[in-house]
C-alpha atoms as a PDB file:
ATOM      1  CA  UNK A   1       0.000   0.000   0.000  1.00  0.00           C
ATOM      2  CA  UNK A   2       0.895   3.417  -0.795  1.00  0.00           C
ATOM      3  CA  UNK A   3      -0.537   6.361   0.187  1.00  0.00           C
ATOM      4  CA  UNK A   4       1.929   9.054  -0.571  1.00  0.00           C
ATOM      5  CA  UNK A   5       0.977  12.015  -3.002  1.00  0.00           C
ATOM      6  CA  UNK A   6       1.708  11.331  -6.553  1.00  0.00           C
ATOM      7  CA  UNK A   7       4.097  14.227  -6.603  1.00  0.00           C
ATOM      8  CA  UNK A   8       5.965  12.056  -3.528  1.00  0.00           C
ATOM      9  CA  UNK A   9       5.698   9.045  -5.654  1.00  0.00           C
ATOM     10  CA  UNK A  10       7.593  10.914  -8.396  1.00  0.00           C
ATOM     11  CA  UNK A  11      10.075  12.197  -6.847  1.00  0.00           C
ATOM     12  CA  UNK A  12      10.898   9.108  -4.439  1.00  0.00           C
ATOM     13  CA  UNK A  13      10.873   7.046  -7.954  1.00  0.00           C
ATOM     14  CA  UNK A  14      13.330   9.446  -8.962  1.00  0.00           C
ATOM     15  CA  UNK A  15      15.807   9.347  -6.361  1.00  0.00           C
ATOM     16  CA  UNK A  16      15.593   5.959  -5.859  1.00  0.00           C
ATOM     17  CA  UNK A  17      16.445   5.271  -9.669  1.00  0.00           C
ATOM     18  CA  UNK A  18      19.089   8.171 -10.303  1.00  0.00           C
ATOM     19  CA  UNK A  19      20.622   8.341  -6.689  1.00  0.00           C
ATOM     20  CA  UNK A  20      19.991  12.109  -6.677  1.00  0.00           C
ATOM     21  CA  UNK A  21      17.594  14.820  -6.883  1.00  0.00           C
ATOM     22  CA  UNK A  22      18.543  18.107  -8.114  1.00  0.00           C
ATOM     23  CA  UNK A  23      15.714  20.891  -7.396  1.00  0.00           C
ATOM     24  CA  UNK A  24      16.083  24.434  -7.023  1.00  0.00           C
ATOM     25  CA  UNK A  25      16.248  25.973  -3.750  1.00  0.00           C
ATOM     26  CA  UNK A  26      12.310  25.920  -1.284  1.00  0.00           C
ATOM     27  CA  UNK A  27      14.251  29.065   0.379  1.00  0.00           C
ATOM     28  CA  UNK A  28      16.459  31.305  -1.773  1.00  0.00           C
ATOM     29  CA  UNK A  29      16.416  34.415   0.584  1.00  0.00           C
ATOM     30  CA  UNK A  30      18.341  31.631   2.922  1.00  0.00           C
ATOM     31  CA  UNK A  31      20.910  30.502   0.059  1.00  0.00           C
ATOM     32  CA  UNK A  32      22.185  34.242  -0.593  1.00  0.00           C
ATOM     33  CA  UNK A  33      22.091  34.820   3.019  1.00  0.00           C
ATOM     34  CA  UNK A  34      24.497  31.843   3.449  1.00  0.00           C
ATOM     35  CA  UNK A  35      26.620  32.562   0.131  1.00  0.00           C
ATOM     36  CA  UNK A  36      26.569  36.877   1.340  1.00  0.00           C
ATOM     37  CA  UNK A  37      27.873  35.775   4.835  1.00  0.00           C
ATOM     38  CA  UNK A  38      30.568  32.936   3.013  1.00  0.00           C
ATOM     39  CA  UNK A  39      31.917  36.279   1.259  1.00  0.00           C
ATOM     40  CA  UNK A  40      31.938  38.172   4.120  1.00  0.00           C
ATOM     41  CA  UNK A  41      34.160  35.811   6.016  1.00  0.00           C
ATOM     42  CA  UNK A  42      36.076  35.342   3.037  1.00  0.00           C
ATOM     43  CA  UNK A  43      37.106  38.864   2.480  1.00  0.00           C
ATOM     44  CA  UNK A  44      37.692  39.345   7.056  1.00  0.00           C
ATOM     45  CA  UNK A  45      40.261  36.383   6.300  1.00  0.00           C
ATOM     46  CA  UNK A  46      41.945  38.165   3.315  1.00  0.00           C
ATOM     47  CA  UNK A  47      41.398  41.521   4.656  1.00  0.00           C
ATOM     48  CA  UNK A  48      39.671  42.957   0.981  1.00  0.00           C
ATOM     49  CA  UNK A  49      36.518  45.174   0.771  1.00  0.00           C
ATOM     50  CA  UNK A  50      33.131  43.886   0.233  1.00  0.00           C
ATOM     51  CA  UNK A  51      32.844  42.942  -3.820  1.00  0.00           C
ATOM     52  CA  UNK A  52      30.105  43.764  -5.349  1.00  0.00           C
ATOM     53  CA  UNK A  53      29.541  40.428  -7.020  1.00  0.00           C
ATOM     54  CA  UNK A  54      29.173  37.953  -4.667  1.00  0.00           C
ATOM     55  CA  UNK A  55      29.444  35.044  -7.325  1.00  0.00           C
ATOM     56  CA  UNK A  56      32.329  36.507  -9.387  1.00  0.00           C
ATOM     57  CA  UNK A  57      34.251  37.325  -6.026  1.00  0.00           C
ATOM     58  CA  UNK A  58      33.674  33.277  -5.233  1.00  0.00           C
ATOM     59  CA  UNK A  59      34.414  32.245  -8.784  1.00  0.00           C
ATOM     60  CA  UNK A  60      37.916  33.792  -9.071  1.00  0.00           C
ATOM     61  CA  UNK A  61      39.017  33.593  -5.494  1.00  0.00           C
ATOM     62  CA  UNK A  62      42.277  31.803  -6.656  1.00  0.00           C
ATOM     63  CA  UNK A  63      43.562  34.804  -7.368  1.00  0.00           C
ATOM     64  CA  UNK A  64      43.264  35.797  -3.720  1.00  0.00           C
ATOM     65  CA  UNK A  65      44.023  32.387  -1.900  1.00  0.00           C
ATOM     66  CA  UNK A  66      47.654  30.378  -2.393  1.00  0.00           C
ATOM     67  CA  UNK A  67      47.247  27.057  -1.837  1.00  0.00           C
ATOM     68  CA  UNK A  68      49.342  26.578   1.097  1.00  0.00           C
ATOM     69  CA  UNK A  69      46.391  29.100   2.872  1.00  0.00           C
ATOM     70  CA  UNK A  70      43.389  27.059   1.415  1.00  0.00           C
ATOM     71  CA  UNK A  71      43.015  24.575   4.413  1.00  0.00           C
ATOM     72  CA  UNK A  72      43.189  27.608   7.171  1.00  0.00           C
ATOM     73  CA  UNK A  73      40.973  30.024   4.836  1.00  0.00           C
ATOM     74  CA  UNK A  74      38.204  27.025   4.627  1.00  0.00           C
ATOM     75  CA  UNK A  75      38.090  26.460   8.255  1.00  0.00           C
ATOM     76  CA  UNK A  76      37.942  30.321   8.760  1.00  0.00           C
ATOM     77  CA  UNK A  77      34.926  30.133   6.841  1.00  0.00           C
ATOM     78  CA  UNK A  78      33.847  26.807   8.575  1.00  0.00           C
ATOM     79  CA  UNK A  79      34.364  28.453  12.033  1.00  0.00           C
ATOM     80  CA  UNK A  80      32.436  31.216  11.216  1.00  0.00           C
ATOM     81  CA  UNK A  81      29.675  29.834   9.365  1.00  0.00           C
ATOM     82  CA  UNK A  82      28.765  27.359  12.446  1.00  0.00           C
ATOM     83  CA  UNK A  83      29.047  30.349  15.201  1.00  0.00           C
ATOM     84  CA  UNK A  84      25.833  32.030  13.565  1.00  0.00           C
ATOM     85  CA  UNK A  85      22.885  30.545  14.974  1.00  0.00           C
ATOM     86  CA  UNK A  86      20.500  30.415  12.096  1.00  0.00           C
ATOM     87  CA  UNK A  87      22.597  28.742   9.742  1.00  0.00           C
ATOM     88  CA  UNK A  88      21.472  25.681   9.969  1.00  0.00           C
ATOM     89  CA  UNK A  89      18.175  26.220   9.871  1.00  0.00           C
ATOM     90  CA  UNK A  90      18.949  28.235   7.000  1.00  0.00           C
ATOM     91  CA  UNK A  91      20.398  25.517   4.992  1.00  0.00           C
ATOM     92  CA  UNK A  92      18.168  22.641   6.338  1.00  0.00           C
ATOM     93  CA  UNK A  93      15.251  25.288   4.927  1.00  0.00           C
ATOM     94  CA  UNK A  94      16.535  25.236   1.132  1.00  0.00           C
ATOM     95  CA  UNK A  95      15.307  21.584   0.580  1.00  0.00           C
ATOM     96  CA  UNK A  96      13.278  21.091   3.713  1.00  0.00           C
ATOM     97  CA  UNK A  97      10.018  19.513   1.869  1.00  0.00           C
ATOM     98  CA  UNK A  98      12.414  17.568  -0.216  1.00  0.00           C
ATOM     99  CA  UNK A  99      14.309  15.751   2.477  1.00  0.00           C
ATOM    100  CA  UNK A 100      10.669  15.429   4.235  1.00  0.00           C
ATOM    101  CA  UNK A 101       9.717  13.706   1.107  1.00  0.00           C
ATOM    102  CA  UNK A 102      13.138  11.326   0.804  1.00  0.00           C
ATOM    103  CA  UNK A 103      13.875  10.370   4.410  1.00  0.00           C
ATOM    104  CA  UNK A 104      11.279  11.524   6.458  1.00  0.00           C
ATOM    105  CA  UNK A 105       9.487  14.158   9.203  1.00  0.00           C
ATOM    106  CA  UNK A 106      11.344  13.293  11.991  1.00  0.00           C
ATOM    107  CA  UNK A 107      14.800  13.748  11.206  1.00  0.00           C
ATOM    108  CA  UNK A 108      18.911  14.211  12.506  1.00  0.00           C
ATOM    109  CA  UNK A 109      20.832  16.613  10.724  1.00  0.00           C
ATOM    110  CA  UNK A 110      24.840  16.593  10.743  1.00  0.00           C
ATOM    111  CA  UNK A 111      26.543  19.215  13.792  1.00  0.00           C
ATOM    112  CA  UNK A 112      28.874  20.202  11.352  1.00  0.00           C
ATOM    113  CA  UNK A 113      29.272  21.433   7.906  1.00  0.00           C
ATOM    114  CA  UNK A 114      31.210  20.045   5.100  1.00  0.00           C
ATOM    115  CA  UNK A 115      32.909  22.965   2.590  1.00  0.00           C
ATOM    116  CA  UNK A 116      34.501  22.082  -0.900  1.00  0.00           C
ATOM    117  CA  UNK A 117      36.720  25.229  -2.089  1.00  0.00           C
ATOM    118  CA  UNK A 118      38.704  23.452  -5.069  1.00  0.00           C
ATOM    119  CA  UNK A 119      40.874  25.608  -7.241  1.00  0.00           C
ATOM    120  CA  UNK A 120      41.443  24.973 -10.511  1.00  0.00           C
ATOM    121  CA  UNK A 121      44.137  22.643 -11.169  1.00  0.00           C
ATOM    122  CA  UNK A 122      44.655  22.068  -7.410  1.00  0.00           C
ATOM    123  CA  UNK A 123      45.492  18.399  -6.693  1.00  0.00           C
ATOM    124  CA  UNK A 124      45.049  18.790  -2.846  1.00  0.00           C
ATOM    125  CA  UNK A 125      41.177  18.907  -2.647  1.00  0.00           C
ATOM    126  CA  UNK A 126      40.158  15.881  -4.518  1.00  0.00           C
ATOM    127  CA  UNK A 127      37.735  13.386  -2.890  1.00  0.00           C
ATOM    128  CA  UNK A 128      39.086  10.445  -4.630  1.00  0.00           C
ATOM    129  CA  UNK A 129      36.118   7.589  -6.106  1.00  0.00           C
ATOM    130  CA  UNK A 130      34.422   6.347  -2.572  1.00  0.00           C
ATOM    131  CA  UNK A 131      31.212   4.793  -1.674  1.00  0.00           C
ATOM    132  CA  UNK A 132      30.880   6.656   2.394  1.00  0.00           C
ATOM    133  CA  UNK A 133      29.149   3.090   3.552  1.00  0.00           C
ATOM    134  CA  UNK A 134      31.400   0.932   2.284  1.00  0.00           C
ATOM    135  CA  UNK A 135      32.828   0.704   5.958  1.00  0.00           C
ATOM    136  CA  UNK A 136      31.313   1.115   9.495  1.00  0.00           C
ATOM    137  CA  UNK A 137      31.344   4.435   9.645  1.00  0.00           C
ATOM    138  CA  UNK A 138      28.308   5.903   7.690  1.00  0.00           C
ATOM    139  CA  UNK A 139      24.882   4.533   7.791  1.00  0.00           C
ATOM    140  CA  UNK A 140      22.796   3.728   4.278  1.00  0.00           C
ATOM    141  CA  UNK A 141      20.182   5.094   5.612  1.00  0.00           C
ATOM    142  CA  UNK A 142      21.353   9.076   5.157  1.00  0.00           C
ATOM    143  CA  UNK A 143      21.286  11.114   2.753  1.00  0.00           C
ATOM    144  CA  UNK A 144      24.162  14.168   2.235  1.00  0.00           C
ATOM    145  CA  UNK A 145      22.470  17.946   1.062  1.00  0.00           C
ATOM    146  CA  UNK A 146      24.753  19.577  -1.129  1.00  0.00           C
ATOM    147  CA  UNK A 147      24.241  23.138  -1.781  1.00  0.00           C
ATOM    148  CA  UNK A 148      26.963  24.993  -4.587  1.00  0.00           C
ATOM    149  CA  UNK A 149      27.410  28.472  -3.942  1.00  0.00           C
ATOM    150  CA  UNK A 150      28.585  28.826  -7.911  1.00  0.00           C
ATOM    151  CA  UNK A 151      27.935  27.218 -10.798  1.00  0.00           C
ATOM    152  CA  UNK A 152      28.966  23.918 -10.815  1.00  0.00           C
ATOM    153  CA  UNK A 153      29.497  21.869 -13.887  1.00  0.00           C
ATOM    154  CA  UNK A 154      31.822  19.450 -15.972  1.00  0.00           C
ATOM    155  CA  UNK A 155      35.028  19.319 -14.036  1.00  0.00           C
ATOM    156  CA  UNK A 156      33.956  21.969 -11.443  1.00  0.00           C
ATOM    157  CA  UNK A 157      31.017  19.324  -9.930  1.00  0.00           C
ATOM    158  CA  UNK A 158      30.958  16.100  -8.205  1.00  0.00           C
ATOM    159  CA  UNK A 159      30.382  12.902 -10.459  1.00  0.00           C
ATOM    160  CA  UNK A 160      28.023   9.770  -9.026  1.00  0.00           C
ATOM    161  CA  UNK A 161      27.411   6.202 -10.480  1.00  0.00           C
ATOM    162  CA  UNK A 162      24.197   5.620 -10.812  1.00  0.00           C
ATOM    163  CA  UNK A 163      22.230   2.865  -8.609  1.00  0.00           C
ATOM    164  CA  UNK A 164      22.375  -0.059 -11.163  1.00  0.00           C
ATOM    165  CA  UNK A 165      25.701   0.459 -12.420  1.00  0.00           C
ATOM    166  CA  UNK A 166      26.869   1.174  -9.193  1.00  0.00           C
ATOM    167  CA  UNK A 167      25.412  -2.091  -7.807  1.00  0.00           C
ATOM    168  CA  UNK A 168      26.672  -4.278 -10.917  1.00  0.00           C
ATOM    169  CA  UNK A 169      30.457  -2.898 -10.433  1.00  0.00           C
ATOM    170  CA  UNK A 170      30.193  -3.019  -6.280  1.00  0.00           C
ATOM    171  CA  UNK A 171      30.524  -6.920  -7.119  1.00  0.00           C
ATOM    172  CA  UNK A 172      33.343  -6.291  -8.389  1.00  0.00           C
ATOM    173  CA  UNK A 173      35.639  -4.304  -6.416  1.00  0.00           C
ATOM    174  CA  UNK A 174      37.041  -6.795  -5.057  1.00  0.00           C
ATOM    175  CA  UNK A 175      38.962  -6.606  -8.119  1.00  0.00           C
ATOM    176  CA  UNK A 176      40.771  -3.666  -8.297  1.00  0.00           C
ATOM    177  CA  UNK A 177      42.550  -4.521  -4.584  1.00  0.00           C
ATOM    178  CA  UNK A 178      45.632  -4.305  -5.740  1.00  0.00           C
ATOM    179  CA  UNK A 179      45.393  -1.954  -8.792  1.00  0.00           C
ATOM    180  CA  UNK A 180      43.668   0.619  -6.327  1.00  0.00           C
ATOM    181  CA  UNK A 181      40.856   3.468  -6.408  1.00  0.00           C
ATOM    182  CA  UNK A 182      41.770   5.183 -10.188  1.00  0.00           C
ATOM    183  CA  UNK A 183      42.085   1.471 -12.044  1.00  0.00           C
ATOM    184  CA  UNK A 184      38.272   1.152 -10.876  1.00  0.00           C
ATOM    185  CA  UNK A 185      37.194   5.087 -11.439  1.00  0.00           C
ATOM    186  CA  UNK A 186      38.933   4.125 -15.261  1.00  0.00           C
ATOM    187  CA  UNK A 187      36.439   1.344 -14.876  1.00  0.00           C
ATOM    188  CA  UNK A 188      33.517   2.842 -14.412  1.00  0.00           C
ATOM    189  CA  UNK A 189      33.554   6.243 -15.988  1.00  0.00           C
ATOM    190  CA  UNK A 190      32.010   5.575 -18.989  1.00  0.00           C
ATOM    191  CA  UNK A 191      29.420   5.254 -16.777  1.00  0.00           C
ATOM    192  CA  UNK A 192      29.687   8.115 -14.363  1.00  0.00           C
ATOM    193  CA  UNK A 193      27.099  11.574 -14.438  1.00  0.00           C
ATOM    194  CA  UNK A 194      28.646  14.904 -14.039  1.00  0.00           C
ATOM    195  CA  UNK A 195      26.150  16.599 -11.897  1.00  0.00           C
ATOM    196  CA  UNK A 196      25.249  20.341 -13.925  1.00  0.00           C
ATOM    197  CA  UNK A 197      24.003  21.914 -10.998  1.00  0.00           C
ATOM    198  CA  UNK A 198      23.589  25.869 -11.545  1.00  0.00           C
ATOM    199  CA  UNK A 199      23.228  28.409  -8.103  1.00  0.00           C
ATOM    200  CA  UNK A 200      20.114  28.394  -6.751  1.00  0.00           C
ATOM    201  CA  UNK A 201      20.053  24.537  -6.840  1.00  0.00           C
ATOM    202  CA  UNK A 202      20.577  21.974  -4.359  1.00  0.00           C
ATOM    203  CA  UNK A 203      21.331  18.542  -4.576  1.00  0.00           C
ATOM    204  CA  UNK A 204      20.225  15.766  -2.458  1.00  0.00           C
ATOM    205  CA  UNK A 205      21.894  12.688  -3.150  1.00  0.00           C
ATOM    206  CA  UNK A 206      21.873   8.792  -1.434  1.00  0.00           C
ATOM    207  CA  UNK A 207      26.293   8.010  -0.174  1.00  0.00           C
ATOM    208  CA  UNK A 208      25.044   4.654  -0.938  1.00  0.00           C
ATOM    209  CA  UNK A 209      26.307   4.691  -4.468  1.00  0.00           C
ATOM    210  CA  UNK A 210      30.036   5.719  -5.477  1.00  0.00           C
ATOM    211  CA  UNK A 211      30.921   9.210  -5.796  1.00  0.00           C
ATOM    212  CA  UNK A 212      33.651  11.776  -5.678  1.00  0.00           C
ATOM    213  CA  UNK A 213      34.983  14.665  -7.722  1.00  0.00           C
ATOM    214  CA  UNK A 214      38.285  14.863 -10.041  1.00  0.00           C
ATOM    215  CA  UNK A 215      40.987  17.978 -10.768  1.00  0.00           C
ATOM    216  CA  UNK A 216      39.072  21.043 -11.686  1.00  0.00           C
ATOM    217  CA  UNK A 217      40.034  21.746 -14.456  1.00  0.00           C
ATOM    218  CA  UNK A 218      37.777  24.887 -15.427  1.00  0.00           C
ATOM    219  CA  UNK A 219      39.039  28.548 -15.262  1.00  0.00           C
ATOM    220  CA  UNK A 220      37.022  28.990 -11.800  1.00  0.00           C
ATOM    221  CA  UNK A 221      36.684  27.695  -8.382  1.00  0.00           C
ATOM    222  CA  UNK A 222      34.269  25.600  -6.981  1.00  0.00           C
ATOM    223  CA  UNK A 223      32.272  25.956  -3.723  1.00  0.00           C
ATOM    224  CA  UNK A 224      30.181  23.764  -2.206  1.00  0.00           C
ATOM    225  CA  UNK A 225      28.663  22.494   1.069  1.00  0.00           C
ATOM    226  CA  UNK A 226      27.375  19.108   2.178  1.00  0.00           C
ATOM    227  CA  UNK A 227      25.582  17.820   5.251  1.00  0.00           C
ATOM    228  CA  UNK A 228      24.308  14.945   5.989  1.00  0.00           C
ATOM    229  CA  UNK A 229      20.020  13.964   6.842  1.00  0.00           C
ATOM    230  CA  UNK A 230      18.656  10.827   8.448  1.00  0.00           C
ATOM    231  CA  UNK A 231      15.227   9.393  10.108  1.00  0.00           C
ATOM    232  CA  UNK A 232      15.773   9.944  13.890  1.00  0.00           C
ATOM    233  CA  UNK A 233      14.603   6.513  14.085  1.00  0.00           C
ATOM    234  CA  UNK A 234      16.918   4.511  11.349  1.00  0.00           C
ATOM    235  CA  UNK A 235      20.244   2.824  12.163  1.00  0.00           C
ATOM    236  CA  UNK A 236      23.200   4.529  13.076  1.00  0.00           C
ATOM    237  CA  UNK A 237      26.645   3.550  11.894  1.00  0.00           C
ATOM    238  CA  UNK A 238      29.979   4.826  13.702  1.00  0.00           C
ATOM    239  CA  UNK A 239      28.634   8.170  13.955  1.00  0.00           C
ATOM    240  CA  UNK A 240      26.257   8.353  16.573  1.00  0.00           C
ATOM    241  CA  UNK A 241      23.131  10.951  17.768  1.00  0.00           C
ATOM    242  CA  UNK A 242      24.244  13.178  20.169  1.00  0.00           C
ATOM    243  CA  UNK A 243      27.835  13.190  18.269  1.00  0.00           C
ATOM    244  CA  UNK A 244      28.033  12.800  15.119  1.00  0.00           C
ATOM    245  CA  UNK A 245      24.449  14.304  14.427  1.00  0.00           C
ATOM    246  CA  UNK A 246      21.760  16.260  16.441  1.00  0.00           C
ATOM    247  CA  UNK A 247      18.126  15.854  16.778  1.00  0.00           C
ATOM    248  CA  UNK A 248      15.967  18.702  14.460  1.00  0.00           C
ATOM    249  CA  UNK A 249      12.268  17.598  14.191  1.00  0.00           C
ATOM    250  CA  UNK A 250      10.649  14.986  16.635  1.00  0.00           C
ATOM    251  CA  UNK A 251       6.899  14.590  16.515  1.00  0.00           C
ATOM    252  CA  UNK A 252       4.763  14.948  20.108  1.00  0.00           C
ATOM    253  CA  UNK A 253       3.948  11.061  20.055  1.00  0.00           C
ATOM    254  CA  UNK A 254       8.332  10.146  19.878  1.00  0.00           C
ATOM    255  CA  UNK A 255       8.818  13.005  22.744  1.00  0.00           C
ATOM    256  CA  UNK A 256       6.195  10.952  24.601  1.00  0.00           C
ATOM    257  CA  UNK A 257       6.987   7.284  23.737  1.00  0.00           C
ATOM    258  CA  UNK A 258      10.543   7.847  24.869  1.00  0.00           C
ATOM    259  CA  UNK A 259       9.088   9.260  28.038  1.00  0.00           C
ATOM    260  CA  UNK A 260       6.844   6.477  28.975  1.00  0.00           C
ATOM    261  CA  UNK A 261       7.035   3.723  31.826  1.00  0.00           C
ATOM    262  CA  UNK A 262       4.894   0.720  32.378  1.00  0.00           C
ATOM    263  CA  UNK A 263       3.323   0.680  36.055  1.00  0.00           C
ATOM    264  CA  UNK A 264       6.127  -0.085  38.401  1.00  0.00           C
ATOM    265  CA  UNK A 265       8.476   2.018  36.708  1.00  0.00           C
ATOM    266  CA  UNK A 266       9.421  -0.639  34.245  1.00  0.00           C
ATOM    267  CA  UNK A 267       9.803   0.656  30.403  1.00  0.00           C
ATOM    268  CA  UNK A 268       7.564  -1.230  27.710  1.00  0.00           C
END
């Protein structure tokens, strides 16, 4: 039985075939809010005015930031992004009907925030061909938000395999043991999707399936965020509630299910 909204049918069909959703933003007010404060941490690090152009200013910040500074100027930005108390809410509110609709209403979202900030032709940012729950430590059941705050496409995105290829060539891994992670991203990319995802767009996507990005090798730099959405009530892997990830929308029957004792003091 299924008594889900067509429109929830769709778009579960979707995801569940592809891997991925890619909608544009429920809250776009939020987005710029999170992109305008991004820049303004940006330029308090490098100690520039205010651009005008938030996206150019993002786009060419190469010219600004030597390698050898990116790690310290991304957790500058991390830092500051987490101290402002309506961040996440913020970013939780550009796809909140769509993660509603993929995972659920009562839901765990990541503590922390994941940034991307890869130059072009930088070989120190890549996020080599992975799967995240191929060990212990991520659970299948969550999905990762990933928000660009530019326009990301061809070599300036993230690439996925898609559910059936990706569950034809997990067999197979077992394979490439000794050749290693590029013999098997060789492997597979004639059957990898470049993810086109334009600002203003989100992308929700399963960790299930194999993923990763390779050198950019466009004229501009990529940003992008990612954090992580389960049901409060699915399996947990290595990274636990209370650590790991934090408790955003529990329904008035959980709250009092948790609470309740059987007569005697003994829990049901």
């Amino acid at each position: 039985m299924n008594f889900m909204q067509k429109s929830e049918t769709d778009l579960s069909a979707a995801f569940i075939q592809n891997g991925y959703i890619i909608k544009p933003s429920e809250n776009r007010s939020a987005l710029d809010k999170i992109r305008n404060k991004t820049v303004d941490l940006a330029t308090n690090f490098l100690g520039v005015p205010t651009p005008t152009e938030a996206g150019e200013f993002l786009d060419k910040i190469a010219s600004l930031v030597p390698v050898e500074k990116l790690n310290s100027f991304r957790l500058h930005i991390i830092s500051g992004l987490m101290a402002e108390p309506w961040f996440r809410e913020a970013y939780f509110s550009c796809a909140r009907c769509l993660v509603e609709t993929i995972v659920g209403n009562e839901l765990v979202m990541q503590r922390n925030i994941g940034l991307s900030i890869q130059l072009p032709g930088d070989d120190s940012s890549l996020l080599p061909l992975h799967s995240d729950c191929w060990g212990s430590e991520c659970s299948p059941f969550e999905v990762v938000l990933w928000i660009p705050l530019v326009d990301c496409y061809r070599t300036k995105t993230m690439f996925i395999l898609p559910p059936d290829p990706d569950a034809r060539w997990r067999k197979k891994v077992h394979e490439f043991a000794e050749t290693g992670t590029e013999s098997l991203y060789q492997a597979i990319e004639p059957e990898i999707e470049w993810l086109e995802v334009p600002y203003g767009n989100v992308v929700l996507f399963t960790p299930t399936i194999m993923h990763g990005n390779r050198l950019n090798q466009e004229s501009t730099t990529r940003w992008s965020m990612n954090i992580r959405f389960k049901g409060l009530f699915t399996p947990y892997s290595d990274k636990r509630l209370g650590e790991y990830f934090a408790p955003i929308a529990v329904r008035p029957a959980s709250k009092i299910g948790m609470k309740f004792t059987m007569p005697g003091g003994f829990n049901e």
